[in-house]
PDB file of N, CA and C in Angstrom:
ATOM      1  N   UNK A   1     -44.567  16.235  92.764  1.00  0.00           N
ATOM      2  CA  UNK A   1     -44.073  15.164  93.583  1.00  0.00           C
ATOM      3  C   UNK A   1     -43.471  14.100  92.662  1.00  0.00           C
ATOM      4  N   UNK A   2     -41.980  13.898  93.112  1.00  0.00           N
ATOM      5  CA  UNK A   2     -41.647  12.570  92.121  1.00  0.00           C
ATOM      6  C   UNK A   2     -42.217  11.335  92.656  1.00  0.00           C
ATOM      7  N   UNK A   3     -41.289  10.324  91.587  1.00  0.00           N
ATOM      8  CA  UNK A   3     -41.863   8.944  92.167  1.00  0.00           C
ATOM      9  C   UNK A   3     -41.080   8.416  93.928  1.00  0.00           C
ATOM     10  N   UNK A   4     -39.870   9.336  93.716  1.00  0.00           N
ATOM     11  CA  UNK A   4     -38.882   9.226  94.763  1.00  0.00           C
ATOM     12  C   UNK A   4     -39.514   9.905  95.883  1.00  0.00           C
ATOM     13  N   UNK A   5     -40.381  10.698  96.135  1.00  0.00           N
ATOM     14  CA  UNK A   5     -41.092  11.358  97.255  1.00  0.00           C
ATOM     15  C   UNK A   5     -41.649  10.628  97.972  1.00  0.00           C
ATOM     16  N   UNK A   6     -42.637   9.943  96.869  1.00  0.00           N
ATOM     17  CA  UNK A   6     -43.594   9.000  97.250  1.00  0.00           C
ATOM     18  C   UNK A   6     -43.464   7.227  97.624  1.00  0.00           C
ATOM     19  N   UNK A   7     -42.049   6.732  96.981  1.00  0.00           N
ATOM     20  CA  UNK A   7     -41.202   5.904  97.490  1.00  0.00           C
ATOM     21  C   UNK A   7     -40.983   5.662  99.142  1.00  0.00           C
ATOM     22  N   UNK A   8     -40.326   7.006  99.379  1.00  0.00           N
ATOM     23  CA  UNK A   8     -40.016   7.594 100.805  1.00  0.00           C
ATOM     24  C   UNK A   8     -41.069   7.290 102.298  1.00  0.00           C
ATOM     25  N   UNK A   9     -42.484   7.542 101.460  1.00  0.00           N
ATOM     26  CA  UNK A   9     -43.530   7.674 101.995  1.00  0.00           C
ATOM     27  C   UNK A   9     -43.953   6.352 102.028  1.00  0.00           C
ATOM     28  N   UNK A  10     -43.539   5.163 101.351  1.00  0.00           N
ATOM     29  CA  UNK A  10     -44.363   3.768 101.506  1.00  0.00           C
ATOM     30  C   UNK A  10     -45.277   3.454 100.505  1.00  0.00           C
ATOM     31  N   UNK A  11     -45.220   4.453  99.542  1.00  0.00           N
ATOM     32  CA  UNK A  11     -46.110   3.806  98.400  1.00  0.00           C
ATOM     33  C   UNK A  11     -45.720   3.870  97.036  1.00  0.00           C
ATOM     34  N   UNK A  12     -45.445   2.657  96.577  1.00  0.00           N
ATOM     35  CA  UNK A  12     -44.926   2.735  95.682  1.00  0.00           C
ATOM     36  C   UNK A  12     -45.285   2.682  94.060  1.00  0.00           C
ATOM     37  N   UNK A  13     -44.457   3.589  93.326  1.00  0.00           N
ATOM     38  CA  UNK A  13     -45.016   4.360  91.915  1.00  0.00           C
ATOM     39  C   UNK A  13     -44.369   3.689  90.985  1.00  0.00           C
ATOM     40  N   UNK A  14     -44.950   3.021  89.915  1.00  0.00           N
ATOM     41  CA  UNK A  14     -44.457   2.369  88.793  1.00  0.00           C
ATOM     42  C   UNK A  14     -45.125   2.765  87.874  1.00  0.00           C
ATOM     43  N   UNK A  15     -44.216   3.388  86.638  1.00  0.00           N
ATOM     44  CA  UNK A  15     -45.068   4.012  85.905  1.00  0.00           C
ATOM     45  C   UNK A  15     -45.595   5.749  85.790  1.00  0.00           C
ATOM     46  N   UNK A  16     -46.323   5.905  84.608  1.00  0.00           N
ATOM     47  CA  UNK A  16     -46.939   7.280  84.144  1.00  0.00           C
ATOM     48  C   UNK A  16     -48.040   6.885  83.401  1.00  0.00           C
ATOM     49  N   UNK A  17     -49.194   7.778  83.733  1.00  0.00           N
ATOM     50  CA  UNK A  17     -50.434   7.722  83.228  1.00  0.00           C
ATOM     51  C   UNK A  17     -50.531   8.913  82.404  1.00  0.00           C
ATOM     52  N   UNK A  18     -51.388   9.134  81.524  1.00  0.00           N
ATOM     53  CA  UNK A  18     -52.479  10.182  81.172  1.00  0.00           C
ATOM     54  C   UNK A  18     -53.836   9.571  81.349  1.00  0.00           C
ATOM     55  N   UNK A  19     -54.575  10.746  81.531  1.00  0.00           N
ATOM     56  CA  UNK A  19     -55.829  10.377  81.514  1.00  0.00           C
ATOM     57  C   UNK A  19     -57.018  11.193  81.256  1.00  0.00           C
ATOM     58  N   UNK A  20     -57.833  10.999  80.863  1.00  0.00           N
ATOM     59  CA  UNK A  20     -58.406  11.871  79.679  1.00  0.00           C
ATOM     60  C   UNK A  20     -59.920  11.682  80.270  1.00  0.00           C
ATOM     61  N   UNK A  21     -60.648  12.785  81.136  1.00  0.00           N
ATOM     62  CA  UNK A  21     -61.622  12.719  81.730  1.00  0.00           C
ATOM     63  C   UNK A  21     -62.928  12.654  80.490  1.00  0.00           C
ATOM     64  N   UNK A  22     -63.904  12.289  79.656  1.00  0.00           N
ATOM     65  CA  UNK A  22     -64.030  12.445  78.709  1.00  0.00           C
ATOM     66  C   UNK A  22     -65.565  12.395  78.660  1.00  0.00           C
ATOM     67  N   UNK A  23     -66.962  13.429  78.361  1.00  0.00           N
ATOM     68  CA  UNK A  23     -68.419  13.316  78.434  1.00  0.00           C
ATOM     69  C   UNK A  23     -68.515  13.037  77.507  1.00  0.00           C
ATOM     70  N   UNK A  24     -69.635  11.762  77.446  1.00  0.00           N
ATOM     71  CA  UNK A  24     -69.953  11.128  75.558  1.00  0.00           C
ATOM     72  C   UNK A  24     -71.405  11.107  75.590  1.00  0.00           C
ATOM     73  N   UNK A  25     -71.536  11.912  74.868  1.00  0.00           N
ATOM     74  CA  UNK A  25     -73.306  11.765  74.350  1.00  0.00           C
ATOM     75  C   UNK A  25     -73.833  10.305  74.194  1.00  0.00           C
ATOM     76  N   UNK A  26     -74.371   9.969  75.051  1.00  0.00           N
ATOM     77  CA  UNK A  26     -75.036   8.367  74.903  1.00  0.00           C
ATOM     78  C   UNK A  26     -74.755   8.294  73.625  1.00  0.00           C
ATOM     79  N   UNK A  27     -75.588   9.155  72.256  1.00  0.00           N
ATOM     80  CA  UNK A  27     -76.392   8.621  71.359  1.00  0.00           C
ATOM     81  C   UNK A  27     -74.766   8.457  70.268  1.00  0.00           C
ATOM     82  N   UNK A  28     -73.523   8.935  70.776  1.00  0.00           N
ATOM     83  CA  UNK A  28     -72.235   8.989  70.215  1.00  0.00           C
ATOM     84  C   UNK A  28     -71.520   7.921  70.702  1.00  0.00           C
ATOM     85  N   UNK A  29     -71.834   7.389  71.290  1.00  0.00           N
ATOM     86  CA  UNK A  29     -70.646   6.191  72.212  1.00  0.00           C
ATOM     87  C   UNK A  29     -70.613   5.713  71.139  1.00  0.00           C
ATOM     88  N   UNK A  30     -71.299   4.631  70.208  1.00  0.00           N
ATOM     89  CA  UNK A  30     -70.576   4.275  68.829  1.00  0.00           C
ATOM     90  C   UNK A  30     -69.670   4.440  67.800  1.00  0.00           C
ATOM     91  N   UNK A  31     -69.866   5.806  68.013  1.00  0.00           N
ATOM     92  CA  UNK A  31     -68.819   6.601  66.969  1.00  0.00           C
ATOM     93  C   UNK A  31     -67.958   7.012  67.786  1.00  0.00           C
ATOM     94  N   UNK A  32     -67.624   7.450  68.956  1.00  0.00           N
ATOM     95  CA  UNK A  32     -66.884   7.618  70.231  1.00  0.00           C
ATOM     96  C   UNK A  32     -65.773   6.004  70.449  1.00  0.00           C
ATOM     97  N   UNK A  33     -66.355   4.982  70.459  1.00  0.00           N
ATOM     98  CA  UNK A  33     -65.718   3.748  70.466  1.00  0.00           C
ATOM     99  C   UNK A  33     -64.704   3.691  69.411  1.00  0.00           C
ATOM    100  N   UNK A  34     -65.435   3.643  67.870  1.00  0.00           N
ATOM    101  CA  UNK A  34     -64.651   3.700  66.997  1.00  0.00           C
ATOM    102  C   UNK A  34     -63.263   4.582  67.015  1.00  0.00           C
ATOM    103  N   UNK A  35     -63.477   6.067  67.158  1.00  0.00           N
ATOM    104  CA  UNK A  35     -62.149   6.653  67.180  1.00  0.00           C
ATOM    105  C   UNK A  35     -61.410   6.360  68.671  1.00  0.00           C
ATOM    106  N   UNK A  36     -62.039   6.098  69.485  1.00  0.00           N
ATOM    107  CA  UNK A  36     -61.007   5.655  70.288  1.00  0.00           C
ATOM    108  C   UNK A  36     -59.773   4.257  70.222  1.00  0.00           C
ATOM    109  N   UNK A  37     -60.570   3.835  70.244  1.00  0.00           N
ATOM    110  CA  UNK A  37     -59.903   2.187  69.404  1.00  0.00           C
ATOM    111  C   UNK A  37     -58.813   2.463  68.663  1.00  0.00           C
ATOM    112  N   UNK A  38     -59.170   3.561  67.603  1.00  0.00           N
ATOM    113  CA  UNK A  38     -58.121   3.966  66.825  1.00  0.00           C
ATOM    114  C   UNK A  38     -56.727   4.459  67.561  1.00  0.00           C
ATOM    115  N   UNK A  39     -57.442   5.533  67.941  1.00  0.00           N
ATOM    116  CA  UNK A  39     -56.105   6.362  68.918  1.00  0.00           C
ATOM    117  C   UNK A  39     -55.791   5.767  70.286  1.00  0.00           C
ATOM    118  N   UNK A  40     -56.204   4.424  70.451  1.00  0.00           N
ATOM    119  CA  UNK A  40     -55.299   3.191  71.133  1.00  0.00           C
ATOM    120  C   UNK A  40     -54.718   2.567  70.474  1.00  0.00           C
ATOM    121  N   UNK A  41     -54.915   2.342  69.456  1.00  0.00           N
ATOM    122  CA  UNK A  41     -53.985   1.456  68.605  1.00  0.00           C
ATOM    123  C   UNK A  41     -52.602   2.080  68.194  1.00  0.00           C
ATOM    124  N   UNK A  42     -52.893   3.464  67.674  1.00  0.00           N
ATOM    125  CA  UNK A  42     -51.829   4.538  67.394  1.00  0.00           C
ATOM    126  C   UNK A  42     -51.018   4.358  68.321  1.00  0.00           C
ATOM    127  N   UNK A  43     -51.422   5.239  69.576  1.00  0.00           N
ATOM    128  CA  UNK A  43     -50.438   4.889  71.066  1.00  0.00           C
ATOM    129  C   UNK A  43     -49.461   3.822  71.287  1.00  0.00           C
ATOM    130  N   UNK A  44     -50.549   2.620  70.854  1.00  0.00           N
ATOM    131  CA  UNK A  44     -49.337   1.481  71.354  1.00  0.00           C
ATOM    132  C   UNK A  44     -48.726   1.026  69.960  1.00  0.00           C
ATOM    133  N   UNK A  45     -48.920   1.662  68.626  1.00  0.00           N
ATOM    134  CA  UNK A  45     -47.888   1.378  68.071  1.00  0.00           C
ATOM    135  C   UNK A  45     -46.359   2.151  68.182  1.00  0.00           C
ATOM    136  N   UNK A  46     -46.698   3.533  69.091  1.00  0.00           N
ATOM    137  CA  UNK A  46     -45.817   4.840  69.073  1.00  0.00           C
ATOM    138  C   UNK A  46     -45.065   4.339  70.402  1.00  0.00           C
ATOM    139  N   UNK A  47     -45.757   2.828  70.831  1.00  0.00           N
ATOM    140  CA  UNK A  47     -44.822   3.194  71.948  1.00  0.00           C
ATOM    141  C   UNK A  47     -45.540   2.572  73.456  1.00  0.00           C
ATOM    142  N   UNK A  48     -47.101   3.261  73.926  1.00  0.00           N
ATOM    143  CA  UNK A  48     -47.715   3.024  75.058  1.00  0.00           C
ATOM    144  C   UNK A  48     -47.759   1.966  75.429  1.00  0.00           C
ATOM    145  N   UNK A  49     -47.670   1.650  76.721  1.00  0.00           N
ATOM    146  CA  UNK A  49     -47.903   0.114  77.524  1.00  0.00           C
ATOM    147  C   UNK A  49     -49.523  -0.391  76.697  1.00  0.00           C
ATOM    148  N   UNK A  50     -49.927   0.395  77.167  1.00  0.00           N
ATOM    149  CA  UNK A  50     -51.501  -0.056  76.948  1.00  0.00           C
ATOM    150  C   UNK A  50     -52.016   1.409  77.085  1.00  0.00           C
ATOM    151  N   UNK A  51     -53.726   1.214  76.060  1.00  0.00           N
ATOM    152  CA  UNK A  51     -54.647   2.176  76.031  1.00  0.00           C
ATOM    153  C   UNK A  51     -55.993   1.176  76.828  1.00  0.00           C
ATOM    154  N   UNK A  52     -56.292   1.697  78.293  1.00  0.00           N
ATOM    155  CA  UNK A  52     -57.863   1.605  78.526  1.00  0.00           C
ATOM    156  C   UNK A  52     -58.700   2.113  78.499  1.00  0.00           C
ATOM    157  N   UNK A  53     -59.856   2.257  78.854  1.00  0.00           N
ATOM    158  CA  UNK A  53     -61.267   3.039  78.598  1.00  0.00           C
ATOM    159  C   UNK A  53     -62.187   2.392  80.659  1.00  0.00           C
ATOM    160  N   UNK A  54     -62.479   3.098  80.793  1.00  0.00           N
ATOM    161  CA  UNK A  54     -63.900   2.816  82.267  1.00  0.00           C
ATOM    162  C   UNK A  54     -64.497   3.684  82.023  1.00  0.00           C
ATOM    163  N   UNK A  55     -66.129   2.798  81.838  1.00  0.00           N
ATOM    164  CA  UNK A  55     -67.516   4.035  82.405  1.00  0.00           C
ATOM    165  C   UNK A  55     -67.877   3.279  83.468  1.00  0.00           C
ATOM    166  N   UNK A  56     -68.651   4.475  83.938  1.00  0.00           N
ATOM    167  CA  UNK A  56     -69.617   4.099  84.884  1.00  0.00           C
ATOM    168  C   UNK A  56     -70.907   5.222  85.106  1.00  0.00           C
ATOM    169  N   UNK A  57     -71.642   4.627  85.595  1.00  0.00           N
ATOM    170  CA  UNK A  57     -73.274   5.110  85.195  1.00  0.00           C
ATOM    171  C   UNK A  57     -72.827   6.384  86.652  1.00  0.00           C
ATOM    172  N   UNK A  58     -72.300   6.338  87.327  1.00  0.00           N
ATOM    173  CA  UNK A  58     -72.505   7.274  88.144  1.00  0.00           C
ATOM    174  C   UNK A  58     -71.114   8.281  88.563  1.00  0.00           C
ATOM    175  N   UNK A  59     -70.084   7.798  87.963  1.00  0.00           N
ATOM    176  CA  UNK A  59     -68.756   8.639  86.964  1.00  0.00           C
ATOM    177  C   UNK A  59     -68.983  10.701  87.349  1.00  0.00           C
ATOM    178  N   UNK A  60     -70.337  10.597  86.925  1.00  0.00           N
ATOM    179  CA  UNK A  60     -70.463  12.467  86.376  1.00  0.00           C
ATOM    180  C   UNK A  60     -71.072  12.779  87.615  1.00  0.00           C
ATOM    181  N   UNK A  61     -71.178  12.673  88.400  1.00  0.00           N
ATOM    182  CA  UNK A  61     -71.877  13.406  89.308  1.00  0.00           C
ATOM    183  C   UNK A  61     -70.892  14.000  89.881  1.00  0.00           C
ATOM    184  N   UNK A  62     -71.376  15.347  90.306  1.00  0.00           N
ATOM    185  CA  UNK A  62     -70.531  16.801  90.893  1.00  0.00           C
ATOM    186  C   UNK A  62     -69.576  17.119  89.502  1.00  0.00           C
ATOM    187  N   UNK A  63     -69.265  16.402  88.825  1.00  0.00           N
ATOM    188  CA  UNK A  63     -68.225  16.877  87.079  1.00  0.00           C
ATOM    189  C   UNK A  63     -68.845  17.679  85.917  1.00  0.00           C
ATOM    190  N   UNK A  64     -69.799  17.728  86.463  1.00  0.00           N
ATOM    191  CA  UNK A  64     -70.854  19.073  85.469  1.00  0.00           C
ATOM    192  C   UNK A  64     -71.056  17.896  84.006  1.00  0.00           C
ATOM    193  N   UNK A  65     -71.273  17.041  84.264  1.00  0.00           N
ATOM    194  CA  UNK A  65     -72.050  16.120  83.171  1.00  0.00           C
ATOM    195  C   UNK A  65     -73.295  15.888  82.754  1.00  0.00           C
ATOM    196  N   UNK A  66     -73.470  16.402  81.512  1.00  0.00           N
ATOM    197  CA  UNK A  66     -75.030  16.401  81.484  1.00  0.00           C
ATOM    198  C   UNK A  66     -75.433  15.348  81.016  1.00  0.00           C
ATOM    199  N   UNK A  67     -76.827  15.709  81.598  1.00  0.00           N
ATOM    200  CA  UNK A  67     -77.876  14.450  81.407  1.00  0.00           C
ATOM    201  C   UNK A  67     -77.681  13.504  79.781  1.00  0.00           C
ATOM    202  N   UNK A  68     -77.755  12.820  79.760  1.00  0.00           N
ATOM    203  CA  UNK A  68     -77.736  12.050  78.504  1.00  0.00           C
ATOM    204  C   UNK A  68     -76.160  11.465  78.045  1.00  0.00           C
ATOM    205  N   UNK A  69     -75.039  12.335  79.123  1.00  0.00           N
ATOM    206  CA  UNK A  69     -73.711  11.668  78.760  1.00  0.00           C
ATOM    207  C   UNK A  69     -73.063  11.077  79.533  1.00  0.00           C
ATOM    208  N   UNK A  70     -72.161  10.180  79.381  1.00  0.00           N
ATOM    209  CA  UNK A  70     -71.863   9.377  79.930  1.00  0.00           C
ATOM    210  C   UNK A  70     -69.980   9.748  79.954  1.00  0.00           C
ATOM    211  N   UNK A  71     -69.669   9.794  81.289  1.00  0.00           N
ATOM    212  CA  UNK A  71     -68.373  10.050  81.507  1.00  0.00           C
ATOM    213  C   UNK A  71     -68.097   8.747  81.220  1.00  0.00           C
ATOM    214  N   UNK A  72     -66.289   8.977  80.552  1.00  0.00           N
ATOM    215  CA  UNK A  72     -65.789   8.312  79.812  1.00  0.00           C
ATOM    216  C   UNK A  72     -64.128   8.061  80.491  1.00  0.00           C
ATOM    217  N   UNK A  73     -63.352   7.623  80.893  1.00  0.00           N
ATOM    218  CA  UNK A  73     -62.099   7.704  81.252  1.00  0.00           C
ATOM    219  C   UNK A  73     -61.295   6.733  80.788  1.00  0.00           C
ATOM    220  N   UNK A  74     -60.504   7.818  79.526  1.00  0.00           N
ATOM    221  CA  UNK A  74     -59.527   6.513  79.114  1.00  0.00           C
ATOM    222  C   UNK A  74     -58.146   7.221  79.398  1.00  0.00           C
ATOM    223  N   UNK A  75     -57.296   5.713  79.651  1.00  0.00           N
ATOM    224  CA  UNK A  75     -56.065   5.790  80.341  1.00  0.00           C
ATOM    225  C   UNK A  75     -55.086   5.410  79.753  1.00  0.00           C
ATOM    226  N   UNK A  76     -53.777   5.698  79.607  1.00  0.00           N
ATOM    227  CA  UNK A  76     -52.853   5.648  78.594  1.00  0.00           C
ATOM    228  C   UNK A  76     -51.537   5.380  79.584  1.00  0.00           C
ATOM    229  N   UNK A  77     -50.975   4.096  79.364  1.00  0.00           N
ATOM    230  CA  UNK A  77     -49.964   3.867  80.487  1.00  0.00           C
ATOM    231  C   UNK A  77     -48.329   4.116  79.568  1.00  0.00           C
ATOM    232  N   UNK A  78     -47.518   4.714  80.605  1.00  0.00           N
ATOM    233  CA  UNK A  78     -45.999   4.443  79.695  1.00  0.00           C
ATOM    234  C   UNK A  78     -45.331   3.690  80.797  1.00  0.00           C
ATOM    235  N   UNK A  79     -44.116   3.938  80.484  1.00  0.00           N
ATOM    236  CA  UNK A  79     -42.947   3.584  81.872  1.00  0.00           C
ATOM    237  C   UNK A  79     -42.436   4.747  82.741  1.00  0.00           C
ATOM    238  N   UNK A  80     -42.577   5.994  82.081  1.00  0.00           N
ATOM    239  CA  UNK A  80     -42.341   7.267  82.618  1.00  0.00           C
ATOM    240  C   UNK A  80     -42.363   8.372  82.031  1.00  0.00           C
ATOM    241  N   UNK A  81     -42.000   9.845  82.629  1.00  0.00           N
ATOM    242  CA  UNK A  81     -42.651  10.601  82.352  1.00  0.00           C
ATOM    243  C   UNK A  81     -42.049  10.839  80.607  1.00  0.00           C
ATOM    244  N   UNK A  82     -40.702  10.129  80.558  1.00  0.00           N
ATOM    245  CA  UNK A  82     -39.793  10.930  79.731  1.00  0.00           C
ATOM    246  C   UNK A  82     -40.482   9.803  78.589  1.00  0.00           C
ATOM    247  N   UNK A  83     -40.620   8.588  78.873  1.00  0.00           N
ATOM    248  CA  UNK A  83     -41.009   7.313  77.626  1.00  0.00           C
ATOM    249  C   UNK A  83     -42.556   7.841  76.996  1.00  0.00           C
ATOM    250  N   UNK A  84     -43.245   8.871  77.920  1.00  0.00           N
ATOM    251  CA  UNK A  84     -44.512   9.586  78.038  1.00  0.00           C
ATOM    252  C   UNK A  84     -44.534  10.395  76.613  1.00  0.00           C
ATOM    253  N   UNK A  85     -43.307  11.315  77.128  1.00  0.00           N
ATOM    254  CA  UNK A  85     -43.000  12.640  76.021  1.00  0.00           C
ATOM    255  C   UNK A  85     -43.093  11.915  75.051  1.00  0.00           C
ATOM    256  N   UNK A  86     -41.586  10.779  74.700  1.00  0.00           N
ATOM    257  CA  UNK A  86     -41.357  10.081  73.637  1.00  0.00           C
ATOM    258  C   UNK A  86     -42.694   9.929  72.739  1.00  0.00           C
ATOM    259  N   UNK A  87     -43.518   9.085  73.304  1.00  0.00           N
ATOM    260  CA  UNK A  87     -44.514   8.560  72.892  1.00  0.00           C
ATOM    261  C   UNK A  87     -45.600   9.637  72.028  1.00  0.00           C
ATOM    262  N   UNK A  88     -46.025  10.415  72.985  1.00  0.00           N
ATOM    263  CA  UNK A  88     -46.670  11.789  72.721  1.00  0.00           C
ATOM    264  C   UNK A  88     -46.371  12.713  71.881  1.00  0.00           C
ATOM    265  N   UNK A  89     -45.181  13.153  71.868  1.00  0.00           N
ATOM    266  CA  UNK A  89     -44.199  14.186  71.480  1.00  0.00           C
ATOM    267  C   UNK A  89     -44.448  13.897  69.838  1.00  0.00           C
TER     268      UNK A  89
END
């Protein structure tokens, strides 16, 4: 579906995401933080709007997350799919 489909339809699309569903061993979120940070910083020097991160304590349920980890979702914004590649590529 483009952004033009969904235009059509009344809701409107600005933008391209990735997003990176991500299980972190509690006892790793420290060291998990650290390289992330990093490879947000990378991103938006290559280019990305912004790099975010959301947990939440109840995130994993039905996602086959095991006990002790903590789903992780970080999000990587461009302007589109092609500024996406750029960035990525």
């Amino acid at each position: 579906m483009t952004s033009e489909d969904n235009e059509t339809r009344g809701v409107p699309i600005e933008g391209y995401v990735d997003i990176y569903l991500l299980p972190i061993p509690a006892r790793n979120v420290d060291a998990y933080q650290q390289q992330a940070t990093g490879f947000g910083e990378v991103v938006k020097e290559h280019g990305a709007l912004s790099y975010r991160e959301f947990r939440g304590d109840d995130l994993g349920e039905g996602m086959g997350v095991e006990d002790g980890e903590l789903l992780t979702a970080a999000v990587v914004d461009f302007e589109s799919r092609a500024h996406r590649d750029d960035v990525m590529g």
